[in-house]
C-alpha atoms as a PDB file:
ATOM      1  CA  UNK A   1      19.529  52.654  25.971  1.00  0.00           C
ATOM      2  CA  UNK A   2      21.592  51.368  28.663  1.00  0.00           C
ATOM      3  CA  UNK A   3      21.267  48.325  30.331  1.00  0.00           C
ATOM      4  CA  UNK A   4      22.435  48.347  33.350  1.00  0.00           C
ATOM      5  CA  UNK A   5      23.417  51.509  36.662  1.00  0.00           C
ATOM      6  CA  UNK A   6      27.076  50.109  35.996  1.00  0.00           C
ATOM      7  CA  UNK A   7      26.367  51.611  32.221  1.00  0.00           C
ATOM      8  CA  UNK A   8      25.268  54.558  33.818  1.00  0.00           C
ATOM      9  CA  UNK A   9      27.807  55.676  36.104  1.00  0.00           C
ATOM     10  CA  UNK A  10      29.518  59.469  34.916  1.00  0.00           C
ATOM     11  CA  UNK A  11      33.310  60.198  34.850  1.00  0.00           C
ATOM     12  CA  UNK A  12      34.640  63.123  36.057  1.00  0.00           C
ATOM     13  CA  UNK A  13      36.275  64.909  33.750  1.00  0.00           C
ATOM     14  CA  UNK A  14      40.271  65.957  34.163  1.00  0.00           C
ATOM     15  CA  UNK A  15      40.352  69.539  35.999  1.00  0.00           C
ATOM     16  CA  UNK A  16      43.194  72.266  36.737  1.00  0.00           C
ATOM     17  CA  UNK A  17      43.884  73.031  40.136  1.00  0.00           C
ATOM     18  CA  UNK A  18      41.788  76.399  39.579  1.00  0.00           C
ATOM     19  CA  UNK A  19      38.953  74.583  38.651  1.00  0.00           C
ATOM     20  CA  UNK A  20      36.033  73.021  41.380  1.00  0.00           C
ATOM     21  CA  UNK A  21      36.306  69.552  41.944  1.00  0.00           C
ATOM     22  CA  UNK A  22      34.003  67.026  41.272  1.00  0.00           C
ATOM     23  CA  UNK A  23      33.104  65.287  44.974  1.00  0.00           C
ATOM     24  CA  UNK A  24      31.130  62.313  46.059  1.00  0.00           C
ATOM     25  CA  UNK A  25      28.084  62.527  47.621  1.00  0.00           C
ATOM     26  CA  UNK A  26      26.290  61.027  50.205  1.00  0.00           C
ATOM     27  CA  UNK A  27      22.767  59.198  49.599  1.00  0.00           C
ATOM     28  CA  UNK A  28      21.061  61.749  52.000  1.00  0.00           C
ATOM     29  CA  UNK A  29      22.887  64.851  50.267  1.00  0.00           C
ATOM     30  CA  UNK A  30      21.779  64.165  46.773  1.00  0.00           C
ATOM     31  CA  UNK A  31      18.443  63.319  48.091  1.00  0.00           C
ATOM     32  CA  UNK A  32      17.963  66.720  49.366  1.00  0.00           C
ATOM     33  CA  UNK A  33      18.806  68.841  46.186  1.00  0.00           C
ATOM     34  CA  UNK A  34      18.049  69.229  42.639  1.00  0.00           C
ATOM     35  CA  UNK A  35      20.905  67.312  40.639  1.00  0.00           C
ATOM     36  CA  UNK A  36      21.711  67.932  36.889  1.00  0.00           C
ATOM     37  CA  UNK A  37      22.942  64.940  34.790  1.00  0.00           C
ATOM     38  CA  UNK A  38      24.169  65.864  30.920  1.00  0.00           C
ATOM     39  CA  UNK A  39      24.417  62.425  29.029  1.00  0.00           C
ATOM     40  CA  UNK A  40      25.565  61.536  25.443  1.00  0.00           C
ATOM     41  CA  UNK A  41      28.184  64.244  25.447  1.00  0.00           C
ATOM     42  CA  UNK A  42      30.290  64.494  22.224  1.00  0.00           C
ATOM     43  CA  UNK A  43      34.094  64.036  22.062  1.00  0.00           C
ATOM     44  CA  UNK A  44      35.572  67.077  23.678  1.00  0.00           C
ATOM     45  CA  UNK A  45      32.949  69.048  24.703  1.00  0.00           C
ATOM     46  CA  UNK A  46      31.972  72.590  26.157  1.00  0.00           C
ATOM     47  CA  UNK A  47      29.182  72.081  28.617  1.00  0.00           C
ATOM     48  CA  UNK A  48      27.944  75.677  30.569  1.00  0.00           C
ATOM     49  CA  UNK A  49      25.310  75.860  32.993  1.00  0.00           C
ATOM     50  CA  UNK A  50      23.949  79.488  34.200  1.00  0.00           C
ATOM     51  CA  UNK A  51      27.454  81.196  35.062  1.00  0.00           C
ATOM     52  CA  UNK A  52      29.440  78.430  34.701  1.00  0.00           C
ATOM     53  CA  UNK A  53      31.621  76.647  31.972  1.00  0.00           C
ATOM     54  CA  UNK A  54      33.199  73.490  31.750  1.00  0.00           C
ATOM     55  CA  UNK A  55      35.636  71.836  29.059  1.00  0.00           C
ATOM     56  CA  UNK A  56      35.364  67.875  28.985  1.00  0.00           C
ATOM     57  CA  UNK A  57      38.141  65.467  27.686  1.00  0.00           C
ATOM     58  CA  UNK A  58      35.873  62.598  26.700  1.00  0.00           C
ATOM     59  CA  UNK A  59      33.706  61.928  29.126  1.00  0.00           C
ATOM     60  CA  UNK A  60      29.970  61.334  28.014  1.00  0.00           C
ATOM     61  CA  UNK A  61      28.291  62.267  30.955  1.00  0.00           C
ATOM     62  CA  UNK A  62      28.383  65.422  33.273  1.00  0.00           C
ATOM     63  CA  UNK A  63      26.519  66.048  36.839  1.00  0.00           C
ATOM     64  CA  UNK A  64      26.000  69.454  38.780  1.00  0.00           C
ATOM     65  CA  UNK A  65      24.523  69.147  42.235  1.00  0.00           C
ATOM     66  CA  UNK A  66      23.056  71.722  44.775  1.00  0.00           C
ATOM     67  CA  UNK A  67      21.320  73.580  41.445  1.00  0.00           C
ATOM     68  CA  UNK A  68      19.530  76.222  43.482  1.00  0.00           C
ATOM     69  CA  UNK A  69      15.789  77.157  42.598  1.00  0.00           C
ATOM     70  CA  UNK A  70      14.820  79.242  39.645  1.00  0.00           C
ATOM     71  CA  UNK A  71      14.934  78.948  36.534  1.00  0.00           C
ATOM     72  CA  UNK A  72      18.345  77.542  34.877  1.00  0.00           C
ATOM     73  CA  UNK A  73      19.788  77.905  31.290  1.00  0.00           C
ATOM     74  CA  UNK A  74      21.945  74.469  30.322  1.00  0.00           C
ATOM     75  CA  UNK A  75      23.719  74.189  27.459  1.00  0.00           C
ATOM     76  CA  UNK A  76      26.599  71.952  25.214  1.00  0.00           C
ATOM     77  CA  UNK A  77      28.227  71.918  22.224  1.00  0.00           C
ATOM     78  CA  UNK A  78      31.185  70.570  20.603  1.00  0.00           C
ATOM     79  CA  UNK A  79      34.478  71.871  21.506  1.00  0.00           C
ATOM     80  CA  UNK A  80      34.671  72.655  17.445  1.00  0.00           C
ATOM     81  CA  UNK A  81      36.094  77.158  16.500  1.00  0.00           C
ATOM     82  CA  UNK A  82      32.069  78.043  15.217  1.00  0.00           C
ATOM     83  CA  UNK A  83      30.262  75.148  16.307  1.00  0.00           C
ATOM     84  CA  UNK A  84      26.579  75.838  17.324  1.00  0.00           C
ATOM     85  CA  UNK A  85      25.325  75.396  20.714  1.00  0.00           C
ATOM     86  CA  UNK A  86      22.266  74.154  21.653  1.00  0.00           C
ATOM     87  CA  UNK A  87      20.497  74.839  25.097  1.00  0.00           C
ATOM     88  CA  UNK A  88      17.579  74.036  27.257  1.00  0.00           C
ATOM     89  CA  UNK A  89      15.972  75.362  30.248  1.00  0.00           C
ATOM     90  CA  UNK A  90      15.529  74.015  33.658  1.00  0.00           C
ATOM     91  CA  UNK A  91      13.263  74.576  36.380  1.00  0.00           C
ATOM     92  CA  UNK A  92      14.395  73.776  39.876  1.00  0.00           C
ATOM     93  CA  UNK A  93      11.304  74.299  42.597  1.00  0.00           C
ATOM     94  CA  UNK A  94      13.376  74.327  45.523  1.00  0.00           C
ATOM     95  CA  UNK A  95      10.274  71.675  47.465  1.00  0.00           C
ATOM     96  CA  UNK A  96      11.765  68.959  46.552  1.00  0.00           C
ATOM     97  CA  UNK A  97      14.767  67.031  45.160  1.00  0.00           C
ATOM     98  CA  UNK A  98      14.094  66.284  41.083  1.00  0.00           C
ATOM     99  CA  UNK A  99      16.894  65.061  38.631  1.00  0.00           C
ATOM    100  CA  UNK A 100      17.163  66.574  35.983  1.00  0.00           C
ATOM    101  CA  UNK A 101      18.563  64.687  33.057  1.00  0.00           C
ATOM    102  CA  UNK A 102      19.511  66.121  29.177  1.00  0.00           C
ATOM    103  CA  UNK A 103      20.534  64.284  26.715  1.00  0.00           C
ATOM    104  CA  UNK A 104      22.535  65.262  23.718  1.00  0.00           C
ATOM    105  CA  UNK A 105      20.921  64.206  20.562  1.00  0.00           C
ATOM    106  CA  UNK A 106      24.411  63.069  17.798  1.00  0.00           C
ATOM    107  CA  UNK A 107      22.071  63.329  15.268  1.00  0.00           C
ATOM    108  CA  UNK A 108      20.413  66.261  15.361  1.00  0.00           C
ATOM    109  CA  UNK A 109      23.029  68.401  17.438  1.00  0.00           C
ATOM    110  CA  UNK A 110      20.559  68.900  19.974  1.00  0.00           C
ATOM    111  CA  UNK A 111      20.200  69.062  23.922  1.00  0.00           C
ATOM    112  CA  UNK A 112      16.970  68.020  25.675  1.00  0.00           C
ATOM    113  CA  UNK A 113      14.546  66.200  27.473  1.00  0.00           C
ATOM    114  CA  UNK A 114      15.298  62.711  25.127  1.00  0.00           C
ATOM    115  CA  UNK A 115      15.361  59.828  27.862  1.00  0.00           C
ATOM    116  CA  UNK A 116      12.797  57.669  28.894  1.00  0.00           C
ATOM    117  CA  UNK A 117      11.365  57.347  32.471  1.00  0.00           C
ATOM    118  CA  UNK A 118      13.115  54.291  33.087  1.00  0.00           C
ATOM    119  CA  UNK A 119      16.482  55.540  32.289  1.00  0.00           C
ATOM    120  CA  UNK A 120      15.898  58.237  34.491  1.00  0.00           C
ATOM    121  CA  UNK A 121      15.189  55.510  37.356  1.00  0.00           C
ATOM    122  CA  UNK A 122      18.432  53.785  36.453  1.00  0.00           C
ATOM    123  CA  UNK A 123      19.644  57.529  37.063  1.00  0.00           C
ATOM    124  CA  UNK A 124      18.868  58.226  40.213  1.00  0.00           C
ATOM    125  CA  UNK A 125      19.221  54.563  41.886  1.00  0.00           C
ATOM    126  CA  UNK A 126      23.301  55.298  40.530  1.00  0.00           C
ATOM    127  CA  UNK A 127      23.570  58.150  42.052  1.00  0.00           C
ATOM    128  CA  UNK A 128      22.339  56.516  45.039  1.00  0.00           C
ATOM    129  CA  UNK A 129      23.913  54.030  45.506  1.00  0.00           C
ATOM    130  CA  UNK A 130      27.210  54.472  43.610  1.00  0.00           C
ATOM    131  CA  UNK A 131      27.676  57.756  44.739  1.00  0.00           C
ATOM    132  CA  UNK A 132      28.254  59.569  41.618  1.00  0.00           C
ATOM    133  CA  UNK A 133      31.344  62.163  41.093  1.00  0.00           C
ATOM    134  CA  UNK A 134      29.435  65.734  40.864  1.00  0.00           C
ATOM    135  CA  UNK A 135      30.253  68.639  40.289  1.00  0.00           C
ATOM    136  CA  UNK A 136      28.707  71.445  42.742  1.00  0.00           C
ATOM    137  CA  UNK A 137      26.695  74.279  41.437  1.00  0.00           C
ATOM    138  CA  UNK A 138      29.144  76.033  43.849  1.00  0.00           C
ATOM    139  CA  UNK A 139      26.878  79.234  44.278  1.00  0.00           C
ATOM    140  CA  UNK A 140      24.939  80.097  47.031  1.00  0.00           C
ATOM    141  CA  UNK A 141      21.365  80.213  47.043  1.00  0.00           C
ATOM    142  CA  UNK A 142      19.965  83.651  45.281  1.00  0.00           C
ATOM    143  CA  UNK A 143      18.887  85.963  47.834  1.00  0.00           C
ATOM    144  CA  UNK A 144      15.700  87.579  47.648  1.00  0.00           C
ATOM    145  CA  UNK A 145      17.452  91.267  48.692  1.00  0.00           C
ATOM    146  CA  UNK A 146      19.831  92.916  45.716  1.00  0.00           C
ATOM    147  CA  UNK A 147      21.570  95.303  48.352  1.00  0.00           C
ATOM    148  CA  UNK A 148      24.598  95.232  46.065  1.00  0.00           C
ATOM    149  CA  UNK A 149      25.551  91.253  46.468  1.00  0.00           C
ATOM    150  CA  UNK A 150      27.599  90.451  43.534  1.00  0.00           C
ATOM    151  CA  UNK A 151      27.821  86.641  43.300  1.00  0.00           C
ATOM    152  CA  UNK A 152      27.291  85.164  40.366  1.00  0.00           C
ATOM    153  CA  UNK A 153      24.230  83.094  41.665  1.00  0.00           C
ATOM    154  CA  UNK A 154      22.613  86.549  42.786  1.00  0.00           C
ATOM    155  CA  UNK A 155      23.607  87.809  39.623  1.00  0.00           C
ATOM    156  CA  UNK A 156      21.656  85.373  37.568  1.00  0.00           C
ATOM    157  CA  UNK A 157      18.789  85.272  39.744  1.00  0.00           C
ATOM    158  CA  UNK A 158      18.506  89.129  38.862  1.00  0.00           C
ATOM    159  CA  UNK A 159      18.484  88.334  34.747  1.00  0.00           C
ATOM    160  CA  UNK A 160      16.153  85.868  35.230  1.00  0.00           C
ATOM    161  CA  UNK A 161      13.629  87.699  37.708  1.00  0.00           C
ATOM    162  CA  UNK A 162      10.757  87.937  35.139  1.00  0.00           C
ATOM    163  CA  UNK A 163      11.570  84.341  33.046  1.00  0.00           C
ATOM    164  CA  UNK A 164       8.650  82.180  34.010  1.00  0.00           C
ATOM    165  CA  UNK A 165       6.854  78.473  32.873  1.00  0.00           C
ATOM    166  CA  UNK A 166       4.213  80.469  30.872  1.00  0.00           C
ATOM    167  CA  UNK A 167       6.663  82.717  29.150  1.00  0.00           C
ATOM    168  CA  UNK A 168       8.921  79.825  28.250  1.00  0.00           C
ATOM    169  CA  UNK A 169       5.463  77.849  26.904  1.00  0.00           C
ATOM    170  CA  UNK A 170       4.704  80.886  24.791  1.00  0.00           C
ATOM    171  CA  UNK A 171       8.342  82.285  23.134  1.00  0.00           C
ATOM    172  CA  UNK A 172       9.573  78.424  22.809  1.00  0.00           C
ATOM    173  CA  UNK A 173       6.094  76.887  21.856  1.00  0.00           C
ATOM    174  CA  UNK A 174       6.497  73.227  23.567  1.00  0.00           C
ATOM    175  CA  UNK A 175       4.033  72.049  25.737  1.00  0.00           C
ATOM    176  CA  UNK A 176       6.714  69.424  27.474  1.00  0.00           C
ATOM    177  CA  UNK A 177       9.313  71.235  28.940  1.00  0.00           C
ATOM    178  CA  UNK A 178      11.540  70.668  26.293  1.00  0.00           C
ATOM    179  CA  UNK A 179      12.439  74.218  26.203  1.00  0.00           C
ATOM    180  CA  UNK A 180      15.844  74.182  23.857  1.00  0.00           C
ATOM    181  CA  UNK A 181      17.338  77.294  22.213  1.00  0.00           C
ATOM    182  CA  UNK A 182      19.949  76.761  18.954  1.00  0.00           C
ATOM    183  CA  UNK A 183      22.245  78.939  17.886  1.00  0.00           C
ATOM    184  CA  UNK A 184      20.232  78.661  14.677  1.00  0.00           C
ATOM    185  CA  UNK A 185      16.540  79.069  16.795  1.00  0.00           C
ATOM    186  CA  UNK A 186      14.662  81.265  13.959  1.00  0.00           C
ATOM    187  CA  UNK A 187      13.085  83.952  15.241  1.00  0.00           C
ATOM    188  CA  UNK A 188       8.913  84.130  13.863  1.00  0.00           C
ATOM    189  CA  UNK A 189       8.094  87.944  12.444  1.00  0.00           C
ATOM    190  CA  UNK A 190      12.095  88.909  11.526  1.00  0.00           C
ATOM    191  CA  UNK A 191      12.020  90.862   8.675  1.00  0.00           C
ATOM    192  CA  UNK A 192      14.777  89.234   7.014  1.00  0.00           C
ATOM    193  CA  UNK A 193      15.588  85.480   8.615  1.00  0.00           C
ATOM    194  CA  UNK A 194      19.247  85.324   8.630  1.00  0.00           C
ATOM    195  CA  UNK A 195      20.587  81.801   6.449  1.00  0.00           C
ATOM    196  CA  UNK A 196      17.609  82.793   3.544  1.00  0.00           C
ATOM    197  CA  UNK A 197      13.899  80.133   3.832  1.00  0.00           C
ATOM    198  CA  UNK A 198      15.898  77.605   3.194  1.00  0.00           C
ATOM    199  CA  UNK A 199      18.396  77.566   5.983  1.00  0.00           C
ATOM    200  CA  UNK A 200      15.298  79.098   7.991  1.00  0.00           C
ATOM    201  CA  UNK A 201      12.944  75.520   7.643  1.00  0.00           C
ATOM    202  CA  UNK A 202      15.846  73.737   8.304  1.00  0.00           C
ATOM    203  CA  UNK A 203      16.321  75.427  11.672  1.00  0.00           C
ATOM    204  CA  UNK A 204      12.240  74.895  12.342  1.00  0.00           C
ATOM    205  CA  UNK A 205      12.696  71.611  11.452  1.00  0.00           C
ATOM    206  CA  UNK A 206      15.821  71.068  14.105  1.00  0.00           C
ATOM    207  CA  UNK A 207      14.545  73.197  16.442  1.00  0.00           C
ATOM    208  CA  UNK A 208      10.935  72.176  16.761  1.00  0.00           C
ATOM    209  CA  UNK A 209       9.692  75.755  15.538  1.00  0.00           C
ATOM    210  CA  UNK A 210      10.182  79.153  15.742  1.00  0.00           C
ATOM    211  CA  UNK A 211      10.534  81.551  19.005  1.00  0.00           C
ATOM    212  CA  UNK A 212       7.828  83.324  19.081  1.00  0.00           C
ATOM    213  CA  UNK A 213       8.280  86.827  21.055  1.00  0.00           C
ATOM    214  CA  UNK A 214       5.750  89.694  21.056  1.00  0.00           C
ATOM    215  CA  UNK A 215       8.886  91.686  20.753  1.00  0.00           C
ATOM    216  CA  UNK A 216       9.094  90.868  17.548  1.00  0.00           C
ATOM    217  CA  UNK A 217       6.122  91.515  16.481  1.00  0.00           C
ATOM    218  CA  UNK A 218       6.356  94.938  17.897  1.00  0.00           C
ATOM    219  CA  UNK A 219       9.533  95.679  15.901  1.00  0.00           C
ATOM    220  CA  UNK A 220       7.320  94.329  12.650  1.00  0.00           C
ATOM    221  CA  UNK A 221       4.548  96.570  13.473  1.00  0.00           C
ATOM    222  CA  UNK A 222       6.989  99.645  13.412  1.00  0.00           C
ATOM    223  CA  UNK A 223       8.940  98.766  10.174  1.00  0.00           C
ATOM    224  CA  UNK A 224       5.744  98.023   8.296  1.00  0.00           C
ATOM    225  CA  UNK A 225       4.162 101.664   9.449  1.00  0.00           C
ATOM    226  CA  UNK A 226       7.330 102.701   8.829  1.00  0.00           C
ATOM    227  CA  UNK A 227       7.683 101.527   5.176  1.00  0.00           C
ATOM    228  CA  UNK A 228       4.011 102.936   4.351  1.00  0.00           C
ATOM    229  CA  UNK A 229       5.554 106.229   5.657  1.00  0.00           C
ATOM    230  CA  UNK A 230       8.218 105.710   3.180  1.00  0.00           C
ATOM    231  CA  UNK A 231       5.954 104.839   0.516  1.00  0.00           C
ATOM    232  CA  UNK A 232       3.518 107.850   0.588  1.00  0.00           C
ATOM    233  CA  UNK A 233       6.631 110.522   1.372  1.00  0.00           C
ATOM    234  CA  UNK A 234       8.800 108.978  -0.901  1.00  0.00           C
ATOM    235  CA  UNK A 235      11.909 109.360   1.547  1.00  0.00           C
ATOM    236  CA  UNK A 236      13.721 106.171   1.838  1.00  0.00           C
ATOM    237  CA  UNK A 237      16.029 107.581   4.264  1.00  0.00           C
ATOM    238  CA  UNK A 238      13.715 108.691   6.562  1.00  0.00           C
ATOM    239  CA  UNK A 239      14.588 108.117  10.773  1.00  0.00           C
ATOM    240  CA  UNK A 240      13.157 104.690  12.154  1.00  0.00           C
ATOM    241  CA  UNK A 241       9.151 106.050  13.755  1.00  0.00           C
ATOM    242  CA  UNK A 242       8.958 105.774  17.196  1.00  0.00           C
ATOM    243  CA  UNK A 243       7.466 102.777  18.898  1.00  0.00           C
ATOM    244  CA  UNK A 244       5.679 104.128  21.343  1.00  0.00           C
ATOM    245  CA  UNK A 245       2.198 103.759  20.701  1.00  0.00           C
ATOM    246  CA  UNK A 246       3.224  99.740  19.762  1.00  0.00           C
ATOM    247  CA  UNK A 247       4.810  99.631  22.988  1.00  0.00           C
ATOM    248  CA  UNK A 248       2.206 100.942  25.073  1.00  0.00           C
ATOM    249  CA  UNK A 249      -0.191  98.728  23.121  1.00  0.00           C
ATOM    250  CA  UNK A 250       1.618  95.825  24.070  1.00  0.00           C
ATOM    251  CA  UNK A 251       1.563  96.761  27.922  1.00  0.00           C
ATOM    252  CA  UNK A 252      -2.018  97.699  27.896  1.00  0.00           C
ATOM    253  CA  UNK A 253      -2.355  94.104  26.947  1.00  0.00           C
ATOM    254  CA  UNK A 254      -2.057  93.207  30.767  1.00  0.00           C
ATOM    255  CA  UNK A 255      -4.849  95.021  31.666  1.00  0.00           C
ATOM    256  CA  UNK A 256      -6.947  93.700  28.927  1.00  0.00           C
ATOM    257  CA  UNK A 257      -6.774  89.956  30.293  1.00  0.00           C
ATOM    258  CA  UNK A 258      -4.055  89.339  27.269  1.00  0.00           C
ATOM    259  CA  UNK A 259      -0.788  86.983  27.780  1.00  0.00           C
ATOM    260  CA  UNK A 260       1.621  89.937  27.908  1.00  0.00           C
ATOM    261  CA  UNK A 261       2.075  92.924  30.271  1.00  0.00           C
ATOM    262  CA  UNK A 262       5.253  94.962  31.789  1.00  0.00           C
ATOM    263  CA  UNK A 263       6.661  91.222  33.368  1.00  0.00           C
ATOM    264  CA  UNK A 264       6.075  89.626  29.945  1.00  0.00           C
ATOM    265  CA  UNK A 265       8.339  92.453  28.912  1.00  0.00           C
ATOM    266  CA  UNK A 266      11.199  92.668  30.839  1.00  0.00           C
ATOM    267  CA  UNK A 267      11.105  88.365  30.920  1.00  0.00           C
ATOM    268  CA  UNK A 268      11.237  88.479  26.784  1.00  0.00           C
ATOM    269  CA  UNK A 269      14.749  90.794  27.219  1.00  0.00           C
ATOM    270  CA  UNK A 270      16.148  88.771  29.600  1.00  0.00           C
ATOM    271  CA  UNK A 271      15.668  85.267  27.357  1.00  0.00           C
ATOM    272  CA  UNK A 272      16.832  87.092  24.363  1.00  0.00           C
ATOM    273  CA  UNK A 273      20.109  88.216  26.151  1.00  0.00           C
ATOM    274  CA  UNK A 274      20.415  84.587  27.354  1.00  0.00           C
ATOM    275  CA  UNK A 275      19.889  82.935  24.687  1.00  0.00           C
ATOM    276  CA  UNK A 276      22.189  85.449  22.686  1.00  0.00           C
ATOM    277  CA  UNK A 277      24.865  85.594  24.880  1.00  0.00           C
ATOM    278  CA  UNK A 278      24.851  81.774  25.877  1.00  0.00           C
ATOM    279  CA  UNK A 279      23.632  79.824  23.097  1.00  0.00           C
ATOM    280  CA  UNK A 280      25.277  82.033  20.592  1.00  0.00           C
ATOM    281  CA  UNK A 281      21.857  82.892  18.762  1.00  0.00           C
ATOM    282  CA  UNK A 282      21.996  86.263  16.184  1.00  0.00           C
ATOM    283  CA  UNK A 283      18.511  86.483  15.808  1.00  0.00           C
ATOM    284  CA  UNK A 284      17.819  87.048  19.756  1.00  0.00           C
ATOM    285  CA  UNK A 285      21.186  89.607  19.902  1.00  0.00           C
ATOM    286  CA  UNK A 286      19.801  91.341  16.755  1.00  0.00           C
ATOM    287  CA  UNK A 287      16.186  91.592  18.087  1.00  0.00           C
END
């Protein structure tokens, strides 16, 4: 734990000319949007935050400012060929200025809500009053009208529309915002966990659990009743049954009073694209 703000204070990392630079910011700036600080970083690091990616050359501590509000995918790992990545969400309400600050775990690989409340304090009185080197988001604020607007904030408040707190509570199954997604995040009701039960406890055991999407238990539903059609027929090489009735089953839930409808729906496809295409996890890509 560090001892003092001086211990605190991040290092911008070297950039190319292409590349935003970090700035300083005044007291009343930072005070007046969400900040992001990454700590613990490993030696030569990828960090990536929504639509953005950024290579480190040593420094153990990263900072976005002016992270607009929505919801927010963060995520680090090594800069090792095959190296898994580890992630967490982040929720930014747009009322009022929070810091958010992750911390990479050495020995368990991981990224997430580690530090204490007083390291957070020691946070935020650096950043006022030594002025921290951030980085900016450098996206505008997502608009509310898709009339064709391509920029990449706009972009990722569209893949994101449906991702909410309860969602996140029930596919990541932590009750303390520590919403992290591995690369090696099992997936609960696959029919055949990729790395074998061994690799697969290991990965519950990192990861604090399995995701749990009804998704997935849809697909289950339909290769079970498709395996009894198997059975009784005695074609193994029969075409996959249609979903359908699982599917519409699963909306109808909505109206029921259940936990997932249509929104539920489209918010599971969007988190498994995310966390397939940004934390690198097969499960959610296969799914």
């Amino acid at each position: 734990m560090p001892e003092n703000i001086n211990d605190l204070q991040c290092r911008s990392s070297p950039v190319s000319p292409e590349e935003p630079q970090p700035t300083k910011i005044h007291e009343d700036d930072a005070l007046a949007q969400d900040i992001l600080l990454i700590t613990d970083l490993p030696e030569g690091y990828t960090v990536g935050c929504d639509t953005m990616t950024h290579v480190g050359f040593g420094d153990q501590c990263f900072g976005i400012r002016g992270i607009p509000p929505g919801f927010h995918f963060v995520w680090a790992t090594p800069r090792i060929r095959g190296y898994p990545r580890c992630g967490c969400w982040v929720i930014s309400s747009g009322k009022k200025q929070n810091i958010h600050v992750l911390q990479w775990n050495q020995y368990t690989q991981t990224l997430g809500r580690h530090v204490s409340r007083y390291e957070r304090r020691l946070y935020r009185e650096s950043i006022r009053e030594h002025k921290i080197s951030l980085f900016h988001y450098h996206c505008p604020t997502p608009a509310s009208d898709y009339s064709g607007a391509t920029e990449p904030a706009t972009i990722w408040s569209r893949i994101t529309s449906c991702i909410s707190e309860p969602l996140l509570h029930r596919v990541v199954s932590r009750r303390d915002r520590d919403w992290r997604v591995h690369s090696d995040h099992p997936v609960r009701d696959i029919s055949e966990p990729r790395g074998g039960a061994g690799q697969r406890r290991m990965s519950r055991t990192m990861c604090g659990g399995d995701l749990s999407f009804a998704l997935a238990r849809l697909a289950r539903e339909t290769h079970i009743e498709q395996e009894k059609t198997a059975d009784k027929t005695g074609n193994v090489e029969m075409e996959p049954n249609d979903s359908t009735v699982h599917l519409v089953s699963f909306l109808s839930d909505q109206a029921n009073g259940g936990a997932a409808g249509d929104s539920d729906l489209a918010g599971e496809f969007q988190f498994l694209f995310i966390a397939g295409a940004l934390a690198n996890n097969d499960d959610c890509l296969e799914l």
